[in-house]
Protein backbone atom coordinates (compact mmCIF):
# COMPACT_ATOMS: atom_id res chain seq x y z
CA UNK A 1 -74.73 -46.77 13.81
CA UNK A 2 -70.94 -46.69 13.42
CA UNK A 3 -71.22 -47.60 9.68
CA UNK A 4 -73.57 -44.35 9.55
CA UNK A 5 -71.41 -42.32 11.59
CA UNK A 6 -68.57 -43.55 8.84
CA UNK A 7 -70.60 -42.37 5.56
CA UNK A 8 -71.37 -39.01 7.08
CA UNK A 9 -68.21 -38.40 7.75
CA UNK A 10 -67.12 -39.60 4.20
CA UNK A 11 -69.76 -37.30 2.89
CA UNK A 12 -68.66 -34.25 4.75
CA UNK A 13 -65.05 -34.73 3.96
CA UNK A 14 -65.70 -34.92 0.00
CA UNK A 15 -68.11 -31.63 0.62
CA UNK A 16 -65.69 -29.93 2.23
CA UNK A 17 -63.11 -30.55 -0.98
CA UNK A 18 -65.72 -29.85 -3.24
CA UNK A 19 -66.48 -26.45 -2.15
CA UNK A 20 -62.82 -25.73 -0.42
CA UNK A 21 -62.17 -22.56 -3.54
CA UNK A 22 -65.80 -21.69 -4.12
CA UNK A 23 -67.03 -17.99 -3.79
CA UNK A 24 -68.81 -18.13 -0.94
CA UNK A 25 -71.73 -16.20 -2.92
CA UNK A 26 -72.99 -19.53 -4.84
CA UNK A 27 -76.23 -20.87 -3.91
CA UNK A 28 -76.13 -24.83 -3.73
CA UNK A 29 -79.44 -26.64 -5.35
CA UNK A 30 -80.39 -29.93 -4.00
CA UNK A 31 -82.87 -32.19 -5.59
CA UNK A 32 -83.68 -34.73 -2.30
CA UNK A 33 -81.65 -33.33 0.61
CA UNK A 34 -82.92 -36.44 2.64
CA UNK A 35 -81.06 -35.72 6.08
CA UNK A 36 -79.83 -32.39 5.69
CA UNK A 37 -76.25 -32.90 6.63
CA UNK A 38 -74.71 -31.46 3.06
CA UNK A 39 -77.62 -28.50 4.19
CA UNK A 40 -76.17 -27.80 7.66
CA UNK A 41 -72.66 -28.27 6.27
CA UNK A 42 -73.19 -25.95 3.61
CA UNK A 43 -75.00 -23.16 5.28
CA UNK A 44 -72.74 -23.21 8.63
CA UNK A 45 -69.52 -22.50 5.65
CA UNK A 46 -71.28 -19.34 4.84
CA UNK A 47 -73.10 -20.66 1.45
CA UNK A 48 -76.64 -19.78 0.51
CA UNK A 49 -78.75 -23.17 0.16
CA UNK A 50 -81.85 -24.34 -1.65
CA UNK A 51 -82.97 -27.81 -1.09
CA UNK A 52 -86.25 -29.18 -2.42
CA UNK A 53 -88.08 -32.54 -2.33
CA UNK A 54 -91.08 -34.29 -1.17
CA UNK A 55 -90.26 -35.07 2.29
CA UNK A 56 -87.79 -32.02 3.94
CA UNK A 57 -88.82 -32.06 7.40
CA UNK A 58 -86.12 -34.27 8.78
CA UNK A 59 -83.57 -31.14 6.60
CA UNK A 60 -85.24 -28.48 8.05
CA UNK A 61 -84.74 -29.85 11.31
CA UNK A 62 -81.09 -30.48 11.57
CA UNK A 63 -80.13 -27.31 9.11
CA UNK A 64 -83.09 -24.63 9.96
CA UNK A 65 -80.88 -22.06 8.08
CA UNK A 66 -81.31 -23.93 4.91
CA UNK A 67 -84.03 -22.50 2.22
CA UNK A 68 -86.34 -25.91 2.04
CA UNK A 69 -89.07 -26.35 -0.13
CA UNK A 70 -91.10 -29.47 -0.28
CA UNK A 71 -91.74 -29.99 -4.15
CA UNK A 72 -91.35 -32.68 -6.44
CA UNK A 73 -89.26 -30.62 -8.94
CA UNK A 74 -86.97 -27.18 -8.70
CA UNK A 75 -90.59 -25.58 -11.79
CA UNK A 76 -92.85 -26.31 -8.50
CA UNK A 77 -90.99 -24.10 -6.01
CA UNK A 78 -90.69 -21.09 -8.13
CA UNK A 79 -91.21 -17.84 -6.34
């Protein structure tokens, strides 16, 4: 759990870098958002976010304000 506890947080600090200057108006598109952390982190900084792959419940759970589609590529969740 600990070594878990350690990547997340590795994760989250190297997202937070990553979108430190961004316009706050950019969409993030994630092929296989697995368990939704870069989601919630995204979405609770004020970004739009589009996640997609074939298993998103465990995403839409822990970031519910995260656009989730479960599709096997970004051509199967057009709108």
């Amino acid at each position: 759990m600990y070594a878990t506890w350690q990547l997340q947080s590795w994760r989250l600090a190297v997202l937070t870098f990553l979108v430190e200057d961004l316009d706050k108006r950019l969409v993030a598109l994630e092929p296989l958002p697995g368990d939704g952390i870069s989601a919630y982190h995204l979405t609770e900084e004020g970004f739009g976010y589009i996640g997609y792959g074939p298993d998103v419940e465990l995403a839409s759970k822990v970031a519910p304000g995260a656009r989730l589609y479960k599709a096997l590529s970004a051509r199967e969740m057009r709108e």
